[in-house]
C-alpha atoms as a PDB file:
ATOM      1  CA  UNK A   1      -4.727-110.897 198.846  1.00  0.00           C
ATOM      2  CA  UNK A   2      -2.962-113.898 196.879  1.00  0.00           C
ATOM      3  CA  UNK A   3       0.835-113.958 196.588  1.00  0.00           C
ATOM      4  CA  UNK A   4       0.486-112.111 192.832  1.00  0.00           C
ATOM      5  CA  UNK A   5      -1.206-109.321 193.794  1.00  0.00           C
ATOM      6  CA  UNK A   6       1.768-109.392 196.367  1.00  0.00           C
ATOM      7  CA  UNK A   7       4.269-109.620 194.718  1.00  0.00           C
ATOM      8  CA  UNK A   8       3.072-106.816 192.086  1.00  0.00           C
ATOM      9  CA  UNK A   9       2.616-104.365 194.885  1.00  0.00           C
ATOM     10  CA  UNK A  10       5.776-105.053 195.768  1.00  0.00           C
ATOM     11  CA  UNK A  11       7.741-104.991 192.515  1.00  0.00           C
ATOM     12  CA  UNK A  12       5.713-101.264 192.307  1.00  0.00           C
ATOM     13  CA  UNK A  13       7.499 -99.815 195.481  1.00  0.00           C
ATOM     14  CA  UNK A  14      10.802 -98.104 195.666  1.00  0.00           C
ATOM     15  CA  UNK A  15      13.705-100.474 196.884  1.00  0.00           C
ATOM     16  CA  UNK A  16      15.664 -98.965 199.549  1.00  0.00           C
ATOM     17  CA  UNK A  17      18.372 -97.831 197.389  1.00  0.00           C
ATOM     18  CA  UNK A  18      16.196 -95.685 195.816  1.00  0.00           C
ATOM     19  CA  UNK A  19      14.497 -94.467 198.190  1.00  0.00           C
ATOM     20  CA  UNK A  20      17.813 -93.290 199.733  1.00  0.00           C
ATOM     21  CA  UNK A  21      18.849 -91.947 196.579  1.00  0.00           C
ATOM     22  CA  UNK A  22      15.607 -89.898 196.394  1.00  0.00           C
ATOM     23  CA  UNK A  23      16.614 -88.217 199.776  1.00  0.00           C
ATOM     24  CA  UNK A  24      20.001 -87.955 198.826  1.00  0.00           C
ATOM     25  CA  UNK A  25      18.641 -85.350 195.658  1.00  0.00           C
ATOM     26  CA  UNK A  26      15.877 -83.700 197.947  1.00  0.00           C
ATOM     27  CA  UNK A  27      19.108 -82.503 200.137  1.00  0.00           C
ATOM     28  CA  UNK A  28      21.434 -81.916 196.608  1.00  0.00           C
ATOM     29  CA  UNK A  29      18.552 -79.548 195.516  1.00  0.00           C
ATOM     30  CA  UNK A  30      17.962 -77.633 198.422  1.00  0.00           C
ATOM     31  CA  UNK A  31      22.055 -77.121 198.988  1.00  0.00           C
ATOM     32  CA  UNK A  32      22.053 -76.331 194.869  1.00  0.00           C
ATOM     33  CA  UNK A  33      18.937 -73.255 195.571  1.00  0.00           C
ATOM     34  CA  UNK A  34      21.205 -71.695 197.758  1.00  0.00           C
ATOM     35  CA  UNK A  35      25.427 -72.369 196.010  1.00  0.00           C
ATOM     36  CA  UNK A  36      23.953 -73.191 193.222  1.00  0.00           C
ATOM     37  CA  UNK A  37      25.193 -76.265 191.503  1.00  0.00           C
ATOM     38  CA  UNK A  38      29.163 -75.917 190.772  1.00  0.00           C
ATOM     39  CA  UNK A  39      28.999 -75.302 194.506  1.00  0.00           C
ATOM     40  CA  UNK A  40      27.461 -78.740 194.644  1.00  0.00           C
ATOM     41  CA  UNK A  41      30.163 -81.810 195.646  1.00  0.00           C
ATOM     42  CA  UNK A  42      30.675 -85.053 196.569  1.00  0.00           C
ATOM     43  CA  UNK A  43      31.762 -84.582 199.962  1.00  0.00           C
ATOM     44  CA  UNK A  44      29.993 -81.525 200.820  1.00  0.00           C
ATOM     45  CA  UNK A  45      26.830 -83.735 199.884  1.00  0.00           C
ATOM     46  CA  UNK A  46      28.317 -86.432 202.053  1.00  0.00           C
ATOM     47  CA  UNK A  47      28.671 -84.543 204.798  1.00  0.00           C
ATOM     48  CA  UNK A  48      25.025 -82.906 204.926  1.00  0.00           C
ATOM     49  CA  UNK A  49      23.706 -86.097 204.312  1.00  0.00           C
ATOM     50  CA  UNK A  50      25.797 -87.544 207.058  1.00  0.00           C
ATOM     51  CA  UNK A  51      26.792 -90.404 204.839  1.00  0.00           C
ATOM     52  CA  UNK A  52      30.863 -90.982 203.533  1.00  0.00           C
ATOM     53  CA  UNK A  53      31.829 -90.250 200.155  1.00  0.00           C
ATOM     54  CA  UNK A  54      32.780 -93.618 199.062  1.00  0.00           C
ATOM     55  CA  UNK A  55      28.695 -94.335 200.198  1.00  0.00           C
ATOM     56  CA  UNK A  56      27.961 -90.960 197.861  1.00  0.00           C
ATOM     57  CA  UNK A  57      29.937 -92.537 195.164  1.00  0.00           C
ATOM     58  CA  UNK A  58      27.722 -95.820 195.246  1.00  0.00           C
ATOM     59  CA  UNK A  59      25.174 -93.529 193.551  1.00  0.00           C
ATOM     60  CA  UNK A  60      26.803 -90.894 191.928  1.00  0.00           C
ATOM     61  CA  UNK A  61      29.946 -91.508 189.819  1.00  0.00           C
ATOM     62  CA  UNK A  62      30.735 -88.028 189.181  1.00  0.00           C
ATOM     63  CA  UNK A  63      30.323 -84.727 189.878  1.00  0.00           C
ATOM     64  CA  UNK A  64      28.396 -83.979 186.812  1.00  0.00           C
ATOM     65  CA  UNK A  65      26.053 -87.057 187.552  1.00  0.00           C
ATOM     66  CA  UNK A  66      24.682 -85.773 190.698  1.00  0.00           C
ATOM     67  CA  UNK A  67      24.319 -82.222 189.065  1.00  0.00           C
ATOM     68  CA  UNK A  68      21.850 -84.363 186.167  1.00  0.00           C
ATOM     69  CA  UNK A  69      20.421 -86.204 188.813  1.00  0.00           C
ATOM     70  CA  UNK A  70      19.446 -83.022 191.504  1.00  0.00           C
ATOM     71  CA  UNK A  71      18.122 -80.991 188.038  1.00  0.00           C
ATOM     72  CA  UNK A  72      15.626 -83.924 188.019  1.00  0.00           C
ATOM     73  CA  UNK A  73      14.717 -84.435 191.537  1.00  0.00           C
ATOM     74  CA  UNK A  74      14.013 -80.747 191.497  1.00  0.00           C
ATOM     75  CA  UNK A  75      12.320 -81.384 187.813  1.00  0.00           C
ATOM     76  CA  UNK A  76       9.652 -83.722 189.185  1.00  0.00           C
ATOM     77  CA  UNK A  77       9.373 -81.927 192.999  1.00  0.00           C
ATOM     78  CA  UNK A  78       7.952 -78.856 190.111  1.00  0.00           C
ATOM     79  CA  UNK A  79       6.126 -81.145 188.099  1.00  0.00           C
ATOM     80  CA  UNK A  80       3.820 -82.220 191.121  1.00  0.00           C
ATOM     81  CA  UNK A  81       3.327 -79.267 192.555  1.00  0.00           C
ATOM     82  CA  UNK A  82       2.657 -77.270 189.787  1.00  0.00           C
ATOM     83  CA  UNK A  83       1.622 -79.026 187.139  1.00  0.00           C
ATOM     84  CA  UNK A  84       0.406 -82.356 188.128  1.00  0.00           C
ATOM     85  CA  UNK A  85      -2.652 -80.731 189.773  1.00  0.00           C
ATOM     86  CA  UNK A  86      -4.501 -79.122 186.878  1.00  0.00           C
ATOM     87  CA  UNK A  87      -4.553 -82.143 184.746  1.00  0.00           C
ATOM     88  CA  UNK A  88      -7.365 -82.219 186.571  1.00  0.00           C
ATOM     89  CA  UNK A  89      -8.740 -78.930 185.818  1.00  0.00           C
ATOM     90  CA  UNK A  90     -10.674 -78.248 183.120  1.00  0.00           C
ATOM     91  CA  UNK A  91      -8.664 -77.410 179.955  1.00  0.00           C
ATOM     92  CA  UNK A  92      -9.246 -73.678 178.921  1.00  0.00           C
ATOM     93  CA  UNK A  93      -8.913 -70.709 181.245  1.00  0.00           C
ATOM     94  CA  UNK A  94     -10.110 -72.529 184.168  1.00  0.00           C
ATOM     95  CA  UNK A  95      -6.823 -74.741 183.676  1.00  0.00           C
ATOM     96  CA  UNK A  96      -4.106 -71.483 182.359  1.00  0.00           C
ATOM     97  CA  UNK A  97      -5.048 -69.829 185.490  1.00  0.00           C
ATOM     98  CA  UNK A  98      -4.874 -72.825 188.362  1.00  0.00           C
ATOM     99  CA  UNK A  99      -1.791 -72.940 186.219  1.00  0.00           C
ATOM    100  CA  UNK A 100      -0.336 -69.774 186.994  1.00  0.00           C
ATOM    101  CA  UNK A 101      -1.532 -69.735 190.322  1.00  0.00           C
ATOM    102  CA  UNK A 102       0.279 -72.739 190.729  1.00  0.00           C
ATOM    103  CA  UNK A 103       3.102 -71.403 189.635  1.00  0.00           C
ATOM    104  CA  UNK A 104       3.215 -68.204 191.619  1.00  0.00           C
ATOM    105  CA  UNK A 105       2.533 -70.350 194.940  1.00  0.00           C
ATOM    106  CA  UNK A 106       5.387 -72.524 194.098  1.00  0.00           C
ATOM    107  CA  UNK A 107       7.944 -68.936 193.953  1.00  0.00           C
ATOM    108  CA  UNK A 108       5.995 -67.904 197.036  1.00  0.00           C
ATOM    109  CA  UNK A 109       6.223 -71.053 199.405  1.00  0.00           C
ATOM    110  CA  UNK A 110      10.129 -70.876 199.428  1.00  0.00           C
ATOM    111  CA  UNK A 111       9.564 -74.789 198.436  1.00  0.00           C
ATOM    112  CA  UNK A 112      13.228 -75.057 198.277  1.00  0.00           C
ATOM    113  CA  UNK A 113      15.439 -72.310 200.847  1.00  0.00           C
ATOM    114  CA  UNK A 114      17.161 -70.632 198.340  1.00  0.00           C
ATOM    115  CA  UNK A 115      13.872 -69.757 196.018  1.00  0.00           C
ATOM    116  CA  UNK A 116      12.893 -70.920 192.342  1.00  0.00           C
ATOM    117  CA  UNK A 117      15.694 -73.730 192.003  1.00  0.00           C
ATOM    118  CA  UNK A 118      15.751 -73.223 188.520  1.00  0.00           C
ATOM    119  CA  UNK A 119      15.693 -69.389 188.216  1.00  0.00           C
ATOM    120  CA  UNK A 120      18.864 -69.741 190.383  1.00  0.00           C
ATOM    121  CA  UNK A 121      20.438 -72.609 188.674  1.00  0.00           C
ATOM    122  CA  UNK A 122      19.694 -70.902 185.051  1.00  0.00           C
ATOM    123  CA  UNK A 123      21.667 -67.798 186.542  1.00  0.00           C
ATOM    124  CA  UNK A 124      24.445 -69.753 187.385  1.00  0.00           C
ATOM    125  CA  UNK A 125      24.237 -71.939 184.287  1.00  0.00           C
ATOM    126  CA  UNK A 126      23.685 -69.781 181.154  1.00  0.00           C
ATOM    127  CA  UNK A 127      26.970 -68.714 180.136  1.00  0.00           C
ATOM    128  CA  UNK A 128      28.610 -71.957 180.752  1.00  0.00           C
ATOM    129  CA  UNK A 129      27.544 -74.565 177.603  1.00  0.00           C
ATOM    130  CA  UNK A 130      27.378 -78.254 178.074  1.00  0.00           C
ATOM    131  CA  UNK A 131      24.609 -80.876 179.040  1.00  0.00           C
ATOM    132  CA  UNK A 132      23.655 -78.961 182.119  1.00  0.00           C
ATOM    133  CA  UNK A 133      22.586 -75.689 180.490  1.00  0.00           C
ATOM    134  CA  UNK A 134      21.341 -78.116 177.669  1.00  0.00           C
ATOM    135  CA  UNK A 135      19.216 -79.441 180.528  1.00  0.00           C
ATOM    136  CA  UNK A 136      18.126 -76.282 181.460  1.00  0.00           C
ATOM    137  CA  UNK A 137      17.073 -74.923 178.401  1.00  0.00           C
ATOM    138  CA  UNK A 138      15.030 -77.927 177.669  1.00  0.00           C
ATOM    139  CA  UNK A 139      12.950 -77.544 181.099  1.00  0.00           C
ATOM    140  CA  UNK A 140      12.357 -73.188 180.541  1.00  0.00           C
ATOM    141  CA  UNK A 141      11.318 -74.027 177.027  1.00  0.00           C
ATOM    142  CA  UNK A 142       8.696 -76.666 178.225  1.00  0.00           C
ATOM    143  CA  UNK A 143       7.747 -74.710 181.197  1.00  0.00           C
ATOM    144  CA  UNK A 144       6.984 -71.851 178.495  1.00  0.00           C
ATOM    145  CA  UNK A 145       4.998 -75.084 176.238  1.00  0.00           C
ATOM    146  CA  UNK A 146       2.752 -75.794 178.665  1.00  0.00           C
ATOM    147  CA  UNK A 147       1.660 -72.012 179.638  1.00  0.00           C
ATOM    148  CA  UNK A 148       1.093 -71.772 175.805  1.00  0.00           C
ATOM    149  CA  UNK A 149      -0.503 -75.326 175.857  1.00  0.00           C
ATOM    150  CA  UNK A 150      -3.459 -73.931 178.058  1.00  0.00           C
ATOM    151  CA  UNK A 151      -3.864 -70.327 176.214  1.00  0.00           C
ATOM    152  CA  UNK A 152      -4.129 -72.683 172.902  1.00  0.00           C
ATOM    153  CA  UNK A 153      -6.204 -74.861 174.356  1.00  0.00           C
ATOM    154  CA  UNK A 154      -8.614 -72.104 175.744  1.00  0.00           C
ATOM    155  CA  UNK A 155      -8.647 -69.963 172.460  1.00  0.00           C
ATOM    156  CA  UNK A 156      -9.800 -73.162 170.581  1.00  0.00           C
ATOM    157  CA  UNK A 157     -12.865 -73.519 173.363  1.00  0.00           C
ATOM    158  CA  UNK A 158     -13.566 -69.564 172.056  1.00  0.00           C
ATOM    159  CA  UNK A 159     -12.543 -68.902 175.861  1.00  0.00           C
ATOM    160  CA  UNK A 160      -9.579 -66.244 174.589  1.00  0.00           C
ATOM    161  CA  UNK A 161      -9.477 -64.302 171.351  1.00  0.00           C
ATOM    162  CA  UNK A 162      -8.178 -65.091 168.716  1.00  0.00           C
ATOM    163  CA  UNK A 163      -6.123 -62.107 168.316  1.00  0.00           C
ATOM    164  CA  UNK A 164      -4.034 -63.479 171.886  1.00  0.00           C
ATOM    165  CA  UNK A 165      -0.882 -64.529 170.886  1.00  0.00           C
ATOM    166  CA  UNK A 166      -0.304 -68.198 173.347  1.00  0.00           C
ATOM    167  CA  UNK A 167       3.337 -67.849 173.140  1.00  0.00           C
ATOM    168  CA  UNK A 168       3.251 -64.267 174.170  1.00  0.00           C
ATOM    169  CA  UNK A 169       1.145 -64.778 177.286  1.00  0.00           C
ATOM    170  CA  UNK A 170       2.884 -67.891 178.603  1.00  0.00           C
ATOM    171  CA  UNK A 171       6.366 -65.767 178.462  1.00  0.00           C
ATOM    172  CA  UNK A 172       4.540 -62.829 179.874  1.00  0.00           C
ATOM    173  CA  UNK A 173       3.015 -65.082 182.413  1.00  0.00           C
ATOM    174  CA  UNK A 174       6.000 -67.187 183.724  1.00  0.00           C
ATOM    175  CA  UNK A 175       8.547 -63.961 183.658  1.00  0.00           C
ATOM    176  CA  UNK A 176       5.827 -62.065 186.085  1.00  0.00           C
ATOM    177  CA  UNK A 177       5.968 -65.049 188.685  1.00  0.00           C
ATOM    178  CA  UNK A 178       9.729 -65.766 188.336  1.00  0.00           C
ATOM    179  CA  UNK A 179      10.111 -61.586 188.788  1.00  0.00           C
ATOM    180  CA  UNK A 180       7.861 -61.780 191.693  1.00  0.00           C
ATOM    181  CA  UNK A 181       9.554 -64.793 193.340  1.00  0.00           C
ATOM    182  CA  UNK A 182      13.039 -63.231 192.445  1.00  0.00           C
ATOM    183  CA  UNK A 183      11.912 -60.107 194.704  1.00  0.00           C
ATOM    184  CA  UNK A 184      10.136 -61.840 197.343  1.00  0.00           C
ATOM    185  CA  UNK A 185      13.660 -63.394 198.171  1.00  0.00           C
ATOM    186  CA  UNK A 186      15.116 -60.071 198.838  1.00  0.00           C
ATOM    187  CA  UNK A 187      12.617 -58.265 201.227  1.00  0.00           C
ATOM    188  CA  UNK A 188       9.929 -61.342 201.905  1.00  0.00           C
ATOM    189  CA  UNK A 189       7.061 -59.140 200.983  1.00  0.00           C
ATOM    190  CA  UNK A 190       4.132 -60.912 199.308  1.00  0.00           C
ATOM    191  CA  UNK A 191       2.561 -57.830 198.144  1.00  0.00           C
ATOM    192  CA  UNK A 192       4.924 -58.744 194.791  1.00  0.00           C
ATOM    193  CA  UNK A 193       2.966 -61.751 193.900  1.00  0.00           C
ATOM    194  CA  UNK A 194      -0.462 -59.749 194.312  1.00  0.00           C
ATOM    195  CA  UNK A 195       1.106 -57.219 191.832  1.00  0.00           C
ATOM    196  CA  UNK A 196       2.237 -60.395 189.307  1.00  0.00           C
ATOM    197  CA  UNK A 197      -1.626 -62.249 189.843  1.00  0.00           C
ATOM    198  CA  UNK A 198      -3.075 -58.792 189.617  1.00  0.00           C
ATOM    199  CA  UNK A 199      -1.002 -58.047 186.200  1.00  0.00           C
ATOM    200  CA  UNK A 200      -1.641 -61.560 184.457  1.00  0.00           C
ATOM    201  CA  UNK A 201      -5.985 -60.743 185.223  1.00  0.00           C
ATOM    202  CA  UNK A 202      -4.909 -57.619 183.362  1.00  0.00           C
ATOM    203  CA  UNK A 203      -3.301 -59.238 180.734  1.00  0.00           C
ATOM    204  CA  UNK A 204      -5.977 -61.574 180.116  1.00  0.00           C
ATOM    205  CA  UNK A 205      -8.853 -59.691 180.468  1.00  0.00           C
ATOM    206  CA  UNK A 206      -8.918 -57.867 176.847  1.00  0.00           C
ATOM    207  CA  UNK A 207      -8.536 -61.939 174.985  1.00  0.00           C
ATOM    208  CA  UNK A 208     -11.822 -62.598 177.081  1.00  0.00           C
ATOM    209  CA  UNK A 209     -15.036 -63.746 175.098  1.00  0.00           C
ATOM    210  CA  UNK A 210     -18.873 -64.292 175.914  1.00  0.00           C
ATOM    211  CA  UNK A 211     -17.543 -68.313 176.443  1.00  0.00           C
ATOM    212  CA  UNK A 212     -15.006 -67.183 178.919  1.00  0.00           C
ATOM    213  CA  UNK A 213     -15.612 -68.204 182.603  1.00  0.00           C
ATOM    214  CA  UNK A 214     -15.530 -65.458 185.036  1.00  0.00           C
ATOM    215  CA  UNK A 215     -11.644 -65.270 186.166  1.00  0.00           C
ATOM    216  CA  UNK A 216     -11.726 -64.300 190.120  1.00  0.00           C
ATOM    217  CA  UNK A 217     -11.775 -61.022 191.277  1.00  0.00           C
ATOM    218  CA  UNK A 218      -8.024 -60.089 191.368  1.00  0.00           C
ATOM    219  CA  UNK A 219      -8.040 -56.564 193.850  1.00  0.00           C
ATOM    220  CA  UNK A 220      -5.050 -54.325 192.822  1.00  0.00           C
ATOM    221  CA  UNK A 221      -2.242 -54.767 194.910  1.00  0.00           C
ATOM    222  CA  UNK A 222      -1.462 -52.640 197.829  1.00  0.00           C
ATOM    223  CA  UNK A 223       0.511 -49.093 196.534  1.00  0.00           C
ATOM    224  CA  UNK A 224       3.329 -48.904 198.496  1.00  0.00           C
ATOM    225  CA  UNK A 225       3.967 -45.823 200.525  1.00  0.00           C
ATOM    226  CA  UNK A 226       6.684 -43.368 199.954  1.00  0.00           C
ATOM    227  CA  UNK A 227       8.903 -41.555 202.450  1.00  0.00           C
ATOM    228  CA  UNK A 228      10.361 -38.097 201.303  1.00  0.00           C
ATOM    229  CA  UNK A 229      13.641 -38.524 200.825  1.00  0.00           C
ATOM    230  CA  UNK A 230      13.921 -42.516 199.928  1.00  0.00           C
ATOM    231  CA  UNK A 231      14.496 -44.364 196.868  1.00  0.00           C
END
């Protein structure tokens, strides 16, 4: 390999700084799931990191910074776990589905402790303005784009009706897996993302045309038995 090739290679790798800094957020977001971020600091960072603050400060210059910075770390940890993969899918139904199976594994693999960082983070966020819930708007409202994106993309294949409403399904879509994560975190039962998977096959099933692939055999989820006298 001659020193260019080299010397490209290396100019394509993260220096150590960053590489640092990237660990630094993967920590910020995982603290942020669980206090959410105006429970996020500069010294309690420091300290989980096991680095001083003045070392923080080399990469953060304020508080409001690292809140920017972990909303992207957590942005792109998302983005390749959810969305990345289908771009290899093809576009239609094949691709809306992986999509929201994608998504609903992401809520159910607890990918960051305190569940869906942004579900938690919008909570927290949405009655306070400024850049951050800027920031968060921005990322629901592509989120909700890109579900559409697919259902647009598979009613122009004739693989959905034209009657379906892209829009409509992607909300309907991403507030059944955000529900269903949202419960899982309070009893750990994953009998609520069978009842969201099961209920977006339902939804989709009457937009379905003679070009539509087969979607998979969704079984309805388990009914959950009553004892006299509960809630």
């Amino acid at each position: 390999m001659n020193q260019a090739t080299l010397t490209a290679l290396k100019d394509r790798l993260p220096s150590k700084g960053e590489l640092t800094r990237q660990a630094i957020l993967r920590v910020a977001a995982d603290l942020a799931s669980v206090e959410g971020l105006d429970g996020l600091s500069i010294g309690g960072l420091a300290q989980a990191v096991g680095m001083s603050k003045g070392g923080l400060y080399g990469h953060f210059k304020s508080k409001l910074e690292l809140q920017m910075a972990t909303i992207e770390a957590a942005r792109e940890i998302v983005r390749n776990l959810v969305f990345v993969p289908v771009r290899d899918v093809e576009p239609g139904l094949k691709r809306l589905w992986a999509l929201s199976e994608n998504y609903l594994a992401y809520n159910e693999i607890k990918i960051f402790p305190g569940g869906c960082f942004f579900g938690n983070v919008a909570s927290e966020m949405d009655g306070k303005p400024g850049p951050v819930r800027d920031k968060m708007r921005e990322i629901y409202h592509g989120v909700n784009a890109r579900f559409a994106q697919c259902a647009r993309e598979a009613q122009e294949k004739g693989e959905l009706d034209a009657a379906a409403d892209p829009e409509q399904l992607a909300f309907e879509i991403v507030g059944l897996a955000r529900e269903a994560g949202r419960i899982f975190l309070l009893d750990d039962d994953p009998n609520h993302f069978a009842r969201a998977r099961y209920s977006i096959a339902q939804r989709l099933r009457p937009f379905l045309t003679e070009k539509s692939p087969a979607l998979p055999d969704v079984p309805a989820p388990k009914r959950r038995v009553r004892v006299a006298g509960t809630a």
